[in-house]
Protein backbone atom coordinates (compact mmCIF):
# COMPACT_ATOMS: atom_id res chain seq x y z
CA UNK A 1 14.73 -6.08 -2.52
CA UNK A 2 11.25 -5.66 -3.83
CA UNK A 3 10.26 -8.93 -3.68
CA UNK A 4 11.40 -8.50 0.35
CA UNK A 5 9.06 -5.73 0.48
CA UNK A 6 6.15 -7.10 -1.42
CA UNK A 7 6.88 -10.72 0.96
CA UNK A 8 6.46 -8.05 4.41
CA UNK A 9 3.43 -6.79 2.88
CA UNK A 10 1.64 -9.86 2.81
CA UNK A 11 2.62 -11.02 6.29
CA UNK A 12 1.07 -7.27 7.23
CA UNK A 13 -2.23 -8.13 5.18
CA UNK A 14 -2.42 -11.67 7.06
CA UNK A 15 -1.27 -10.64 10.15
CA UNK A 16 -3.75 -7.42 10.45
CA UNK A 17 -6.83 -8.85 8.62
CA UNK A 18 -6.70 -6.22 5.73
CA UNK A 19 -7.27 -6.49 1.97
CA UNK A 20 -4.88 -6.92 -0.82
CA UNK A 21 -5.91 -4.11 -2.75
CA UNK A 22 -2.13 -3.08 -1.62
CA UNK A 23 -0.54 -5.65 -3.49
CA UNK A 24 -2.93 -5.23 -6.57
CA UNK A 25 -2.03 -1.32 -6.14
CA UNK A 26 1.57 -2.69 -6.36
CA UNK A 27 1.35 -4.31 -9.49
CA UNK A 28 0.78 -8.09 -8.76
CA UNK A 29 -1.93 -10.35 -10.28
CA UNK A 30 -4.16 -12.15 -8.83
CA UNK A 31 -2.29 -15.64 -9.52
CA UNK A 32 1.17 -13.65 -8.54
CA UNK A 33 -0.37 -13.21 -5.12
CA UNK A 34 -2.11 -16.89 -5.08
CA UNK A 35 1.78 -18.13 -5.76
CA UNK A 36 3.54 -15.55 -3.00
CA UNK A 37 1.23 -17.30 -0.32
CA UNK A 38 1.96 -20.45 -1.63
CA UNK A 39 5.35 -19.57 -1.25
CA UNK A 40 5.11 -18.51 2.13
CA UNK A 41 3.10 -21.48 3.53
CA UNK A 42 5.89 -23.81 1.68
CA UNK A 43 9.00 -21.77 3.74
CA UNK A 44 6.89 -21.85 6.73
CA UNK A 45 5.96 -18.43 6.97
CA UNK A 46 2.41 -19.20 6.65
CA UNK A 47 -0.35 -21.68 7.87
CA UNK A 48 -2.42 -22.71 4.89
CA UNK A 49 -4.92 -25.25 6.93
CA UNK A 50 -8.44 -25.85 6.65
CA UNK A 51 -8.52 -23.25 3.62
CA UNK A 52 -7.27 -20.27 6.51
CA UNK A 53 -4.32 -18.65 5.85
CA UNK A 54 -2.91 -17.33 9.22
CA UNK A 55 0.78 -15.89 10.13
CA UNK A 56 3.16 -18.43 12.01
CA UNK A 57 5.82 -17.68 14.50
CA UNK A 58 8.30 -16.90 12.36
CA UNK A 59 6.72 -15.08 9.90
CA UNK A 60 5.55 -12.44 13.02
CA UNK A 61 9.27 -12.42 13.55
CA UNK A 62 10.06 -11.61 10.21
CA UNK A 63 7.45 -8.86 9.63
CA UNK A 64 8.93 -7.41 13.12
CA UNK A 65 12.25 -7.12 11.85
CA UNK A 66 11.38 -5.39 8.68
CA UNK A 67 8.30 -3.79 9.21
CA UNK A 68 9.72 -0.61 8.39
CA UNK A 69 10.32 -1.61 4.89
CA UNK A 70 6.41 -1.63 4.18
CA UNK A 71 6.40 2.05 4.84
CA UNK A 72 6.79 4.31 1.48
CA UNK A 73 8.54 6.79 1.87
CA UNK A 74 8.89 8.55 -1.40
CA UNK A 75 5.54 11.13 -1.15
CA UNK A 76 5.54 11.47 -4.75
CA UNK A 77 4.42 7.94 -4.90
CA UNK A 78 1.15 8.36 -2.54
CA UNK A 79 0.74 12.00 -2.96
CA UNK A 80 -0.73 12.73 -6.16
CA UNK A 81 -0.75 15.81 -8.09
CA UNK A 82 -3.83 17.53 -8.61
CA UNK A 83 -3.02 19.34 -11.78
CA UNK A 84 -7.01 20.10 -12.71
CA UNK A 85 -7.30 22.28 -9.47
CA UNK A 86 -3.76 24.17 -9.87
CA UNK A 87 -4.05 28.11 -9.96
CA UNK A 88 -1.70 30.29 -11.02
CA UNK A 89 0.55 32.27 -8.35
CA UNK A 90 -0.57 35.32 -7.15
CA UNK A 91 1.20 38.32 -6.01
CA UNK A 92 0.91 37.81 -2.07
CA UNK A 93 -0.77 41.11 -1.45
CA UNK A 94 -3.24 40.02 -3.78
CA UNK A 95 -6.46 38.13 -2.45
CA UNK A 96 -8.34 35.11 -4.53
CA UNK A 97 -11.87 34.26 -4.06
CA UNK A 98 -13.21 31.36 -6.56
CA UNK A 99 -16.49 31.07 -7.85
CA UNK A 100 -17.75 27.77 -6.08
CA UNK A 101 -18.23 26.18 -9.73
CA UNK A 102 -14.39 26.69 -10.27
CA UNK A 103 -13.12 24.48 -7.60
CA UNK A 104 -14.39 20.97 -8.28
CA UNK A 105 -13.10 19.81 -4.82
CA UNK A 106 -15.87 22.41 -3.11
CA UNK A 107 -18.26 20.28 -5.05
């Protein structure tokens, strides 16, 4: 299952143009994601000519029937806690005004 995911993420990459800073962000190597496009070019869901790596036919088909698998949707995994800037609750008919040194995201 998460190699299926990681595979849809590359045709995305390829097919849009973009970086693969997502599949370093996901835990692959460089060599890991030198081997995945080999992969793919050998099952014929990449081109590998003339040093170009391009999206076939059917690896546009594939990535269109599973695009949705790319998207995360856990938020704890792309929303991060920012525990530095947490407060304390206040009572609600209380009112808070920081000192602009406080707050390192006014910075």
């Amino acid at each position: 299952m998460l190699e299926k995911k990681i595979v849809i993420q590359l045709l995305h990459i390829i097919n849009s143009d973009g970086d693969i800073k997502k599949l370093r962000h996901s835990g692959l190597t460089y060599r890991q994601i030198a081997e995945l496009i080999d992969a793919n070019v050998t099952n014929g869901n990449l081109d590998g000519n003339d040093d170009i790596v391009t999206i076939t036919q059917q690896g546009k088909d594939l990535l269109q029937v599973n695009k949705g698998e790319i998207k995360e949707r856990d938020k704890s995994k792309w929303i991060e806690i920012d525990f530095k800037n947490k407060m304390q609750q206040i009572d609600k008919e209380d009112v808070f005004l920081p000192r602009k040194n406080d707050m390192s995201f006014l910075k």
